[in-house]
N, C-alpha and C. Protein backbone atom coordinates (compact mmCIF):
# COMPACT_ATOMS: atom_id res chain seq x y z
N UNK A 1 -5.91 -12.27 -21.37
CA UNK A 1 -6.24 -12.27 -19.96
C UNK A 1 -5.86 -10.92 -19.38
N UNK A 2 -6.11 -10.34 -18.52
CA UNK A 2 -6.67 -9.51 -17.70
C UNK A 2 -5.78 -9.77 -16.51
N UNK A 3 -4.63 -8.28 -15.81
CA UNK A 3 -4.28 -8.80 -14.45
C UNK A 3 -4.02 -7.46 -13.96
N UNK A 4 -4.81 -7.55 -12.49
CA UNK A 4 -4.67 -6.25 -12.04
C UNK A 4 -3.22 -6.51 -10.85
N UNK A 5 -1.83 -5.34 -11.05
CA UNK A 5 -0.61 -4.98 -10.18
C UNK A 5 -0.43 -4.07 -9.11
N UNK A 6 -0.19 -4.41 -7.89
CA UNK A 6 0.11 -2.90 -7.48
C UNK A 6 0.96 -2.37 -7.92
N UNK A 7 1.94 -2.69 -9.04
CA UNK A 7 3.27 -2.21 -9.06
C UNK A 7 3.07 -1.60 -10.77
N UNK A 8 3.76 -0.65 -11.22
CA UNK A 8 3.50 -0.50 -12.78
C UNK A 8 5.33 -1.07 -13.42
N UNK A 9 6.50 -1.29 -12.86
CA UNK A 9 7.50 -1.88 -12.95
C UNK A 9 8.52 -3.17 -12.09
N UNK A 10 9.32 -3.16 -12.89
CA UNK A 10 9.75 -4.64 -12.56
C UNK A 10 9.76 -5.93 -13.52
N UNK A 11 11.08 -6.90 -13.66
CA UNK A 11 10.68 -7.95 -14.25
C UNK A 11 9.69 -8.71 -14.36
N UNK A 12 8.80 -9.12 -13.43
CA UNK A 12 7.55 -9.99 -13.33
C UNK A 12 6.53 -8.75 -14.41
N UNK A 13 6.68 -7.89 -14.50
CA UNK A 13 5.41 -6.86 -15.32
C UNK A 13 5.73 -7.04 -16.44
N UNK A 14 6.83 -7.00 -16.83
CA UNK A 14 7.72 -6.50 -18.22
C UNK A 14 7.21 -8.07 -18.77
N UNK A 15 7.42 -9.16 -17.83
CA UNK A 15 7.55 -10.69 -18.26
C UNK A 15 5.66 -10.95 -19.22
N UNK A 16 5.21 -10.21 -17.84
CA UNK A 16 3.37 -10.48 -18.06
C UNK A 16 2.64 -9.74 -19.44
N UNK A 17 3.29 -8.50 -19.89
CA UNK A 17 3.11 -7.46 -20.69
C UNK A 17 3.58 -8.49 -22.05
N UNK A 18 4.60 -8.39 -21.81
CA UNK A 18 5.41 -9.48 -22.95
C UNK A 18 4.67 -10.56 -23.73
N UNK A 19 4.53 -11.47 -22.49
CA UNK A 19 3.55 -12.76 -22.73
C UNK A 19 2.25 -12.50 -22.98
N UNK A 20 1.54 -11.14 -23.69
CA UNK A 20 0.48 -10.81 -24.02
C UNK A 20 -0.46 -10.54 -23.02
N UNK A 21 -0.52 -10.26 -21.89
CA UNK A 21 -1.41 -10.49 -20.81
C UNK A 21 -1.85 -8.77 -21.04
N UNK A 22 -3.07 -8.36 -20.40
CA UNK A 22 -3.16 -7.00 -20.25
C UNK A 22 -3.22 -6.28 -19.11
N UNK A 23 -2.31 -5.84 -18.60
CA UNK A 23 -2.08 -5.69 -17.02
C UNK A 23 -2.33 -3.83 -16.54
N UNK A 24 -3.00 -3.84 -15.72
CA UNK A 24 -3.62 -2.71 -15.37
C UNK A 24 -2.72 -2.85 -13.67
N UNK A 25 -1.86 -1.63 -13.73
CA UNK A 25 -1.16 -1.47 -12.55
C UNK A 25 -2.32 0.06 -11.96
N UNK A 26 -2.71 -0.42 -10.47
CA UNK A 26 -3.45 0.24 -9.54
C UNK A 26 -2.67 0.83 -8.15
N UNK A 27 -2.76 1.70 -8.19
CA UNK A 27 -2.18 2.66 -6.79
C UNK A 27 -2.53 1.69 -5.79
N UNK A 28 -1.87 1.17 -4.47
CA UNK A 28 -1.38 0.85 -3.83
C UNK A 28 -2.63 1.79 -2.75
N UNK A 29 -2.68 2.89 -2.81
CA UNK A 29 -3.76 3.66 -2.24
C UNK A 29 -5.61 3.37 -2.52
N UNK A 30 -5.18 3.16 -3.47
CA UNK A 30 -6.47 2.95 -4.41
C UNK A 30 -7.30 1.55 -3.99
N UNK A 31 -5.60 0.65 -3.76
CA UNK A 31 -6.53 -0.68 -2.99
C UNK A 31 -6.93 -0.91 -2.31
N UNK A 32 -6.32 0.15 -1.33
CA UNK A 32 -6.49 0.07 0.47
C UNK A 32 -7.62 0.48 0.56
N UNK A 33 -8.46 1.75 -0.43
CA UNK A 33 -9.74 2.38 -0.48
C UNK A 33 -10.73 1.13 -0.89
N UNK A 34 -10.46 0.33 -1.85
CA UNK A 34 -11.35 -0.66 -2.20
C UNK A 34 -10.97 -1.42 -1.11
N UNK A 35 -10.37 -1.79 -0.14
CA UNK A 35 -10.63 -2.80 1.10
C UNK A 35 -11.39 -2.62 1.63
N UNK A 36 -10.86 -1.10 2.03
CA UNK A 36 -11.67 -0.82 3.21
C UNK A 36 -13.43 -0.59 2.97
N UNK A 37 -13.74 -0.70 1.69
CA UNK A 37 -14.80 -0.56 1.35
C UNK A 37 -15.89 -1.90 1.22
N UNK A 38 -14.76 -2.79 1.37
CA UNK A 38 -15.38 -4.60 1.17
C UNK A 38 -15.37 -5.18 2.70
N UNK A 39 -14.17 -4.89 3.52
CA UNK A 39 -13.98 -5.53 4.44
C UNK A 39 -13.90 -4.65 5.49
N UNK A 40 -14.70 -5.19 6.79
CA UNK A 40 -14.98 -4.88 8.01
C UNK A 40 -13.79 -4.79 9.05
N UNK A 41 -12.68 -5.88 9.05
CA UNK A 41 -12.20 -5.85 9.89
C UNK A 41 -10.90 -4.64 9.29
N UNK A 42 -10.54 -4.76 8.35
CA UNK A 42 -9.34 -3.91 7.80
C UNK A 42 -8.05 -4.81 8.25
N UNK A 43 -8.38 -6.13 7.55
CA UNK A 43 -7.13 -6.66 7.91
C UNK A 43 -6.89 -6.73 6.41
N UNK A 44 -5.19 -6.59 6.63
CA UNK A 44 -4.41 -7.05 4.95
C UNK A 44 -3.96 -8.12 4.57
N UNK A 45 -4.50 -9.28 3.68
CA UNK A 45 -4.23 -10.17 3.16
C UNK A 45 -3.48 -10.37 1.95
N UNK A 46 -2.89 -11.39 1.43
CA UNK A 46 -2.63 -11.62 0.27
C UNK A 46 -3.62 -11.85 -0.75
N UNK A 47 -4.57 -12.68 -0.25
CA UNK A 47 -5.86 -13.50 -1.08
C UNK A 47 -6.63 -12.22 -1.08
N UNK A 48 -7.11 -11.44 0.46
CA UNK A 48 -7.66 -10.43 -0.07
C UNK A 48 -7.12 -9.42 -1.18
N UNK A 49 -6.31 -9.17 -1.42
CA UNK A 49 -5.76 -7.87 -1.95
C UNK A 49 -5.63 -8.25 -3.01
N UNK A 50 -5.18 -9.96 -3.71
CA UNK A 50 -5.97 -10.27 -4.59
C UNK A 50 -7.35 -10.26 -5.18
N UNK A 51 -7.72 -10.38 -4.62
CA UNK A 51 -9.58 -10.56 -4.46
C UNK A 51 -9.87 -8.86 -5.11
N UNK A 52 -9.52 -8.01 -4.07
CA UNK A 52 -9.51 -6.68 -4.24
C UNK A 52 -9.34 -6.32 -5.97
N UNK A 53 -7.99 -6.75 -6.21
CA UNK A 53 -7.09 -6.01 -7.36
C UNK A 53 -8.33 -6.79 -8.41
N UNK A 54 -8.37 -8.43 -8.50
CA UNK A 54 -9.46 -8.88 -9.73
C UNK A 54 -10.64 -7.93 -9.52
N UNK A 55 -11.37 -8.01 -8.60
CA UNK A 55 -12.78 -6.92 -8.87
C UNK A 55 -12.96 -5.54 -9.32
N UNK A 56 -11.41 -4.99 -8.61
CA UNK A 56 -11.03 -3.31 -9.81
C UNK A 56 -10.96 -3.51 -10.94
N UNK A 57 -10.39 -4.32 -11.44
CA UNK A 57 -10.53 -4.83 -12.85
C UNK A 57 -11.40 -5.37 -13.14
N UNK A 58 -12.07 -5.98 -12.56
CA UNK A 58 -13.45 -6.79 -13.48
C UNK A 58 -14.40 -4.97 -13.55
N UNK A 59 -14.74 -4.56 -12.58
CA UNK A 59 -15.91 -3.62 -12.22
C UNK A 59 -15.16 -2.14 -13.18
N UNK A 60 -14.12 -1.59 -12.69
CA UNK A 60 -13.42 -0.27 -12.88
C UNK A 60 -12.31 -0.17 -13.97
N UNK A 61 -12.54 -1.57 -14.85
CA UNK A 61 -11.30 -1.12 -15.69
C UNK A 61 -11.24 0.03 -16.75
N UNK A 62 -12.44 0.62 -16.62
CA UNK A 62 -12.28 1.65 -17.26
C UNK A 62 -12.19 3.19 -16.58
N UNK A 63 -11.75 3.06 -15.59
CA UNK A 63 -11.32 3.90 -14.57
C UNK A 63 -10.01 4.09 -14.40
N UNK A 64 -9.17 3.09 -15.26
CA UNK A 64 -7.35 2.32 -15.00
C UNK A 64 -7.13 2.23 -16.62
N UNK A 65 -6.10 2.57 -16.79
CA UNK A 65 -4.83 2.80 -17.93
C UNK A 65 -4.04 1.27 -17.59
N UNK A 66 -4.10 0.22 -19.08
CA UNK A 66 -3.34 -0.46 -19.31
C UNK A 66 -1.91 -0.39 -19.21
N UNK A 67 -1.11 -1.57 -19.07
CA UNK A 67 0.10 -0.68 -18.90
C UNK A 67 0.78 -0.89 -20.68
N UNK A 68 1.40 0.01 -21.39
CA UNK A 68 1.54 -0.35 -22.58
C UNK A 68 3.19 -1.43 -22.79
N UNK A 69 2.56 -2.16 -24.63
CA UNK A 69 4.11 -2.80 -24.27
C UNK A 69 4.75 -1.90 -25.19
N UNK A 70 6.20 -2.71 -25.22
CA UNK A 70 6.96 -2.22 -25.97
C UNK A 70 7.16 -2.51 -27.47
N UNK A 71 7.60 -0.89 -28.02
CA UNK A 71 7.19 -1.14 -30.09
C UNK A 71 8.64 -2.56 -30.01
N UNK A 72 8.19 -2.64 -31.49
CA UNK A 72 8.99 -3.71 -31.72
C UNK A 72 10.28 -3.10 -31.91
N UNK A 73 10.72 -1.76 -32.23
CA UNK A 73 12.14 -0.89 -32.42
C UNK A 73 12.69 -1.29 -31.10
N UNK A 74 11.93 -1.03 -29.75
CA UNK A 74 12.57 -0.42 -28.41
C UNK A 74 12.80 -2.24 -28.14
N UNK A 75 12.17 -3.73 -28.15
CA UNK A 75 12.26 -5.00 -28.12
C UNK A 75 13.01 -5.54 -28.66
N UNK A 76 14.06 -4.47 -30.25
CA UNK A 76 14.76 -5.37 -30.70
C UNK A 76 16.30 -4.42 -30.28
């Protein structure tokens, strides 16, 4: 599975990376540009900014750097 972050650190990333997920952390700037590009009023949501972060990733993930995990040396 596929999850787009604003954040590239933190326990919840490290947890998601871990558990095999493939998480593409996006500038915080970058989202506000894809809002403002979807939505009229420029209000900030949760659901939106969700909404936002899945469609950078569905449409642009090849525009965005995975975040990598860790070798098995640096895990043990």
């Amino acid at each position: 599975m596929t999850i787009g972050i604003e954040t590239d650190c933190g326990i919840r990333v490290s947890a998601l990376v871990a558990a095999g997920y493939q998480v593409f952390p996006i500038n915080r700037m970058s989202v506000a540009r894809y809002r403002d590009r979807h939505a009229t009023s420029g209000a900030k949501s949760d659901r939106g900014d969700a909404h936002v972060l899945a469609e950078i990733v569905r449409l642009d993930r090849a525009h965005h750097w995975p975040i990598a995990g860790d070798s098995a040396e640096v895990e043990a």
